[in-house]
C-alpha atoms as a PDB file:
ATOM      1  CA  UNK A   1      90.988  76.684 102.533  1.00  0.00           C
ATOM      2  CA  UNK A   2      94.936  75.832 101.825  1.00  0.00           C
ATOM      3  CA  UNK A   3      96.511  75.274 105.056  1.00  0.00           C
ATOM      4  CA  UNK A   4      99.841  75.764 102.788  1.00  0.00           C
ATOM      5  CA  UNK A   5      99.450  78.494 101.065  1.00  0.00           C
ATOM      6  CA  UNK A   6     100.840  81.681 102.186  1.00  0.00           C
ATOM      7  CA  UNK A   7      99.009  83.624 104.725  1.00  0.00           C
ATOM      8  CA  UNK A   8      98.388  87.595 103.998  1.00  0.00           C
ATOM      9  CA  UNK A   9      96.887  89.732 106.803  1.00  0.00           C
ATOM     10  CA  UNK A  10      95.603  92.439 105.368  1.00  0.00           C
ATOM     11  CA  UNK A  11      93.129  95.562 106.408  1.00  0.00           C
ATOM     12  CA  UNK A  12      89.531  94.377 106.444  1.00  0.00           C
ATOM     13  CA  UNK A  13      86.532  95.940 104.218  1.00  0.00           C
ATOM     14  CA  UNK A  14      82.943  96.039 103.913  1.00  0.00           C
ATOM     15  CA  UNK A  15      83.243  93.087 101.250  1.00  0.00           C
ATOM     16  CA  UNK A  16      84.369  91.214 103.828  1.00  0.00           C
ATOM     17  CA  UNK A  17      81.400  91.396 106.148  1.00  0.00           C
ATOM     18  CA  UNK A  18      80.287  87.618 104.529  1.00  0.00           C
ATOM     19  CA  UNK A  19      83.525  85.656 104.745  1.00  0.00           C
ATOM     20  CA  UNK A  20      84.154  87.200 107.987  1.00  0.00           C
ATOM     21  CA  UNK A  21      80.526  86.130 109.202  1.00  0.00           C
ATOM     22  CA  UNK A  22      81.630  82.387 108.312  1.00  0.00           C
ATOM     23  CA  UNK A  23      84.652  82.577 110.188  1.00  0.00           C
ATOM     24  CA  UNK A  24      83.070  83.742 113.202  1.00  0.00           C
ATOM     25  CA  UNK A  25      79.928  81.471 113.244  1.00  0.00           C
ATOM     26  CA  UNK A  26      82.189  78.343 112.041  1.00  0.00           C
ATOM     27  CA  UNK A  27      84.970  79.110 114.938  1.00  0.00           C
ATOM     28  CA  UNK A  28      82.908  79.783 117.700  1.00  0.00           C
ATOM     29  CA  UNK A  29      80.442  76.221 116.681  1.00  0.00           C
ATOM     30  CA  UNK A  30      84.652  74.963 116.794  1.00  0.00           C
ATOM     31  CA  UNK A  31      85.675  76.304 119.524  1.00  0.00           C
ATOM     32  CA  UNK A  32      83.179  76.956 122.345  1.00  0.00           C
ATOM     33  CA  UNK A  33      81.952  73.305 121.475  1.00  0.00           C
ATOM     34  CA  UNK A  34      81.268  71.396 124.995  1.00  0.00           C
ATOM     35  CA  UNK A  35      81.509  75.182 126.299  1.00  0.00           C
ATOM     36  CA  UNK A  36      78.406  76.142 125.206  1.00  0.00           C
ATOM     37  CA  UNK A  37      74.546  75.068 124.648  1.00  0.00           C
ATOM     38  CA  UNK A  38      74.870  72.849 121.246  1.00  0.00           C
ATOM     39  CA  UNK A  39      71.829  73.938 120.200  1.00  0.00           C
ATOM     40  CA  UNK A  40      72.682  77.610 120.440  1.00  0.00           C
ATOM     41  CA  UNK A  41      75.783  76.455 118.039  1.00  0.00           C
ATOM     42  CA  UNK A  42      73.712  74.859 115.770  1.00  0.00           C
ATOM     43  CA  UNK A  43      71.448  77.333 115.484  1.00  0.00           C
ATOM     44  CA  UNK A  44      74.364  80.105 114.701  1.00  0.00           C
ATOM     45  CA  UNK A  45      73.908  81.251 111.045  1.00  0.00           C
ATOM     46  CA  UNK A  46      76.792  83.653 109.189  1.00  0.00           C
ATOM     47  CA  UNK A  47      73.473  85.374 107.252  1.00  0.00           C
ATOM     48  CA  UNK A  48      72.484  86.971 110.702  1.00  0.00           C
ATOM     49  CA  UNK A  49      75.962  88.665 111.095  1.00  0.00           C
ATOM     50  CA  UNK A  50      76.748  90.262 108.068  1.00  0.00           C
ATOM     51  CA  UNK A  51      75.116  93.194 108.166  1.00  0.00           C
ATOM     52  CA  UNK A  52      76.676  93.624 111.275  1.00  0.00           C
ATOM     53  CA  UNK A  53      80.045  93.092 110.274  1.00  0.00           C
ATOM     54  CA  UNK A  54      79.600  95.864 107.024  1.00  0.00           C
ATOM     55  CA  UNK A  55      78.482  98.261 109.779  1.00  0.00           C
ATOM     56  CA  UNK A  56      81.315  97.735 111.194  1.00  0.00           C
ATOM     57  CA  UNK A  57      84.031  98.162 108.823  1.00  0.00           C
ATOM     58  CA  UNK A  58      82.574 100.764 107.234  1.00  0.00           C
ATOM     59  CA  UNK A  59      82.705 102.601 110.190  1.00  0.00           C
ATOM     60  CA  UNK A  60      86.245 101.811 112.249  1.00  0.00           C
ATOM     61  CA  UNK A  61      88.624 103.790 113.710  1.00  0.00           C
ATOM     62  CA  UNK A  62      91.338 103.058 111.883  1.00  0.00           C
ATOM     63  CA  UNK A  63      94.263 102.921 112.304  1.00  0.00           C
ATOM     64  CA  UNK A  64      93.464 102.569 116.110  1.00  0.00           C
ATOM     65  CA  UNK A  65      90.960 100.347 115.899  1.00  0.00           C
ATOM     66  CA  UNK A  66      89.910  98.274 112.906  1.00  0.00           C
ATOM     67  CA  UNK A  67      89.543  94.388 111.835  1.00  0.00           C
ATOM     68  CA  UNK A  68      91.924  92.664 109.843  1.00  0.00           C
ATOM     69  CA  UNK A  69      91.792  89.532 107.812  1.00  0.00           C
ATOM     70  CA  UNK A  70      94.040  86.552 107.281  1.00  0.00           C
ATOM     71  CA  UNK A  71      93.577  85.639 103.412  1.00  0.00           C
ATOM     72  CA  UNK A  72      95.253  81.877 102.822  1.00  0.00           C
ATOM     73  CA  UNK A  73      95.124  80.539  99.149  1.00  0.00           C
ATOM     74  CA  UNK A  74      92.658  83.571  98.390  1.00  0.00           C
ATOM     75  CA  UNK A  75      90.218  82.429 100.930  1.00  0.00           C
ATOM     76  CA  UNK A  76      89.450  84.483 103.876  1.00  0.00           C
ATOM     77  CA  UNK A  77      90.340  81.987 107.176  1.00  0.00           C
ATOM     78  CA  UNK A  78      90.628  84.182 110.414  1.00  0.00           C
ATOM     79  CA  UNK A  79      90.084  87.741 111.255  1.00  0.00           C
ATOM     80  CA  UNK A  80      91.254  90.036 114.078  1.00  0.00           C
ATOM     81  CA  UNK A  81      89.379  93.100 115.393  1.00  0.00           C
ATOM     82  CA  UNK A  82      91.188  95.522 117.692  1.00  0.00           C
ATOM     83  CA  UNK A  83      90.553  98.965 119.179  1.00  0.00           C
ATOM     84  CA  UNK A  84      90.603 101.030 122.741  1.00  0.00           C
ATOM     85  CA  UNK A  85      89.946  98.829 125.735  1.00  0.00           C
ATOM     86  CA  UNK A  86      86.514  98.628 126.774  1.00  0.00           C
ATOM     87  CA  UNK A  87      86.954  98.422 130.221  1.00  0.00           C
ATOM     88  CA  UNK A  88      87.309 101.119 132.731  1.00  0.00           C
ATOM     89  CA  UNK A  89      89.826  99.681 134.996  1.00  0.00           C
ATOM     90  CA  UNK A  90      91.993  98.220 132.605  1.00  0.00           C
ATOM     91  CA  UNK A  91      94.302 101.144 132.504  1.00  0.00           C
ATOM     92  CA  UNK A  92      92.319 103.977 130.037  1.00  0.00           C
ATOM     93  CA  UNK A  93      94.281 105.170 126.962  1.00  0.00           C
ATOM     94  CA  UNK A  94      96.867 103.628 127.325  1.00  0.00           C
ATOM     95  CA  UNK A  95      95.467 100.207 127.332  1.00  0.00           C
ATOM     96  CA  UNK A  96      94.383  98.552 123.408  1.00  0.00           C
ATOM     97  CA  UNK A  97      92.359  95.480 123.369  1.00  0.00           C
ATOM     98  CA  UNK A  98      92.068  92.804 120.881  1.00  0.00           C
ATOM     99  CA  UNK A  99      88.476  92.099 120.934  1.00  0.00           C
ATOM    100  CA  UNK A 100      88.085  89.380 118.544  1.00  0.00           C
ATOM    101  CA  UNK A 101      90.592  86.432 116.985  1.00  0.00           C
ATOM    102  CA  UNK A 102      89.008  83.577 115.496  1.00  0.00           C
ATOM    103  CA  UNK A 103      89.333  81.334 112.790  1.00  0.00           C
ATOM    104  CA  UNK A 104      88.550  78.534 111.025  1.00  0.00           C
ATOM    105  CA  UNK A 105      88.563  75.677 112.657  1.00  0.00           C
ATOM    106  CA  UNK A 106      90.590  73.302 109.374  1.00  0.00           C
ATOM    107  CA  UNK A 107      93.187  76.206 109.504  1.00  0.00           C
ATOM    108  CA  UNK A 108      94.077  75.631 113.540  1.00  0.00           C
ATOM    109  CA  UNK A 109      98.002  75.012 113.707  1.00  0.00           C
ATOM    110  CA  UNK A 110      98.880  76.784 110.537  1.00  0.00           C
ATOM    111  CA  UNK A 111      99.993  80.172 111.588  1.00  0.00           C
ATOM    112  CA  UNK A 112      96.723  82.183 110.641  1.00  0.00           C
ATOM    113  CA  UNK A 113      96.280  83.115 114.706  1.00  0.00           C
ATOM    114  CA  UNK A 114      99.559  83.631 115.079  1.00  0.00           C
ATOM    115  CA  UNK A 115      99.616  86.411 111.811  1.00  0.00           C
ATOM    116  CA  UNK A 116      96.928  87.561 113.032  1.00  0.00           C
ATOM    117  CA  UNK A 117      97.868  87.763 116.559  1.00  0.00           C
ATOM    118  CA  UNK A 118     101.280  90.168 115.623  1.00  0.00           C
ATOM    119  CA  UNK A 119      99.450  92.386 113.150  1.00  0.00           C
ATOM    120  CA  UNK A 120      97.054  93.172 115.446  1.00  0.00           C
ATOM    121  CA  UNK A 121      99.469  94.147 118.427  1.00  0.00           C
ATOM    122  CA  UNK A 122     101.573  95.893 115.782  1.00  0.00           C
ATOM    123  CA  UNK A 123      98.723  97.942 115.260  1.00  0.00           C
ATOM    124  CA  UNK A 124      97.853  98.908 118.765  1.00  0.00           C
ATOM    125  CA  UNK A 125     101.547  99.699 119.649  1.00  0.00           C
ATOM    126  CA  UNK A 126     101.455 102.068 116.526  1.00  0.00           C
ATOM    127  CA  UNK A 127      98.446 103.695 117.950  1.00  0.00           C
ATOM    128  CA  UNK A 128     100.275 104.477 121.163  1.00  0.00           C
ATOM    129  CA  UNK A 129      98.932 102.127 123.389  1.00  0.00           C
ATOM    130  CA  UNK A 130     101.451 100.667 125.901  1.00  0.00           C
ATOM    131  CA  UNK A 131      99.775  97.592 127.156  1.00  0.00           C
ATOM    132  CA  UNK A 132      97.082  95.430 125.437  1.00  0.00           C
ATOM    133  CA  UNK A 133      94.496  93.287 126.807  1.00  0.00           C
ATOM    134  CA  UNK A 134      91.739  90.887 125.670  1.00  0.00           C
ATOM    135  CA  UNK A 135      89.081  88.751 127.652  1.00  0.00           C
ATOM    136  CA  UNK A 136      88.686  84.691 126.759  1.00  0.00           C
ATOM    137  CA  UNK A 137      86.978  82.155 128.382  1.00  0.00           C
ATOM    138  CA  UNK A 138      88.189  80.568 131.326  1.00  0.00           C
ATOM    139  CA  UNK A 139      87.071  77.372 130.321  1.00  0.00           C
ATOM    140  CA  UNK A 140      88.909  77.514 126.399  1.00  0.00           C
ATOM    141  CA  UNK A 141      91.804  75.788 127.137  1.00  0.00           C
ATOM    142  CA  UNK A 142      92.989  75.673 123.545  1.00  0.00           C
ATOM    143  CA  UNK A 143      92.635  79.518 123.380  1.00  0.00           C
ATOM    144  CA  UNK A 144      94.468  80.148 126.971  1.00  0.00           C
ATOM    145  CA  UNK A 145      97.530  78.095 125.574  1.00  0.00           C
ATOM    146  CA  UNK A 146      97.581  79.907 122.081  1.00  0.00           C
ATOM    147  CA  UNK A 147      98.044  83.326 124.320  1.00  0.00           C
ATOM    148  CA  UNK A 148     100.526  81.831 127.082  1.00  0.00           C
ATOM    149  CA  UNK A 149     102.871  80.819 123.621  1.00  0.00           C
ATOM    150  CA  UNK A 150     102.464  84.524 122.950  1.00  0.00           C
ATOM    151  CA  UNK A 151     103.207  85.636 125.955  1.00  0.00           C
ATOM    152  CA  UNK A 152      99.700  87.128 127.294  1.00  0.00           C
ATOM    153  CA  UNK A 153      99.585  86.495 131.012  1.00  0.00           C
ATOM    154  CA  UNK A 154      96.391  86.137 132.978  1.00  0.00           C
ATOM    155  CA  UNK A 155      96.132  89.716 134.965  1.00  0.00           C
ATOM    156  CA  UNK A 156      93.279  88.270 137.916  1.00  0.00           C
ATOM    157  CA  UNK A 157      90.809  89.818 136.268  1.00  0.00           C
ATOM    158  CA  UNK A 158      87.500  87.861 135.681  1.00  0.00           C
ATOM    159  CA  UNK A 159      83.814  88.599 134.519  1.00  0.00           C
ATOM    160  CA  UNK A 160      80.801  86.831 134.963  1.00  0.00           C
ATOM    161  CA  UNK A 161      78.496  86.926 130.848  1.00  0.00           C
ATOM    162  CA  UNK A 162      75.739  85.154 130.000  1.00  0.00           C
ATOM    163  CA  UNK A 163      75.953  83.587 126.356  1.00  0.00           C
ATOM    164  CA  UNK A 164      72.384  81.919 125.071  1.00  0.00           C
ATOM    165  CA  UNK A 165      71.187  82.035 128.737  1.00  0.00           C
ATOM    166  CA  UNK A 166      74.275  79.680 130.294  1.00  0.00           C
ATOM    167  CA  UNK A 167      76.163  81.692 132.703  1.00  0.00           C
ATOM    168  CA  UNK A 168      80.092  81.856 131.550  1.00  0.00           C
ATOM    169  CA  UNK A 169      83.499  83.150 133.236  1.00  0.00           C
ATOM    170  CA  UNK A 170      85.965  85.363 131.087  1.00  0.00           C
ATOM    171  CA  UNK A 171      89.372  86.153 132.417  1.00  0.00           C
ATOM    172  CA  UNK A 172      91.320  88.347 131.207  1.00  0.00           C
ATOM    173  CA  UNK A 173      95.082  88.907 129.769  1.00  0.00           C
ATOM    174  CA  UNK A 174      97.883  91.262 129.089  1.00  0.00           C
ATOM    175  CA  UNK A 175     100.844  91.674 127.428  1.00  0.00           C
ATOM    176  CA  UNK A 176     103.283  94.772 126.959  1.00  0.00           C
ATOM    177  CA  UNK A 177     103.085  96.549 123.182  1.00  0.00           C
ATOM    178  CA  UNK A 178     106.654  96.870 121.887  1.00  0.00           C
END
């Protein structure tokens, strides 16, 4: 993936169940490494979630909810899924979430997040949602300081998951939709 090229977010498609499947396998063996089980990592394949990911772009919401992709030198290298909140005291329709933002972990630092990051809150604020929220982990300190720089604040909320059987905190953040 060029790291230079220019970055294109653009709607997401069933043909882009696969590449999306890498990202999302490849970021979260990046990012939640030392987080979580090593062996779970290792054992994450992209072939187990793309039929999953065609089920679910053929079948968004859009333009209210949806995925979208960051494209860099014609390679896919991030995606961004967004849609109603799912939780019942964030706030109810009024409230977006962004329920997914990964990507590849060679493309950190080189804007992809951060495209991906203001199309998707464009989005939601063009849905009519006044506030949006998302959940990370409490322990992803690269993640929590990619949302402070974009002004997401920490709103006291946590939940207790359980990802391949370890027990792991989520907190999660808001920010105003223009």
């Amino acid at each position: 993936m060029s790291t230079t090229a220019p970055v294109e977010v653009r709607r997401a498609g069933p043909a882009d169940a696969a590449p999306i499947a890498v990202v999302h396998v490849r970021s979260w063996q990046g990012a939640y490494r030392g987080l979580l089980s090593q062996e779970y990592l290792d054992g994450l394949d992209p072939a187990d979630r793309i039929e999953r990911w065609q089920r679910r772009l053929e079948q968004d919401g859009w333009p209210a909810a949806g995925t979208v992709v960051a494209v860099s030198g014609g390679q896919v290298g991030g995606f961004a899924n967004f849609g109603p909140t799912r939780d019942a005291d964030a706030g109810g329709a009024r409230v977006g979430e962004i329920t997914a933002i990964y990507v590849l972990p060679e493309a950190w630092g080189a804007g992809l997040g951060r495209s991906l990051m203001t199309v998707a809150v464009s989005y939601l604020a063009a849905a009519g949602y006044e506030t949006a929220a998302l959940w990370v982990l409490e322990s992803n300190a690269r993640a929590r300081r990619f949302y402070d720089r974009a002004g997401w604040t920490a709103d006291g909320s946590a939940k207790q998951e359980e990802i391949a059987g370890l027990p792991v905190t989520e907190v999660r953040y808001r920010r105003p939709l223009p």
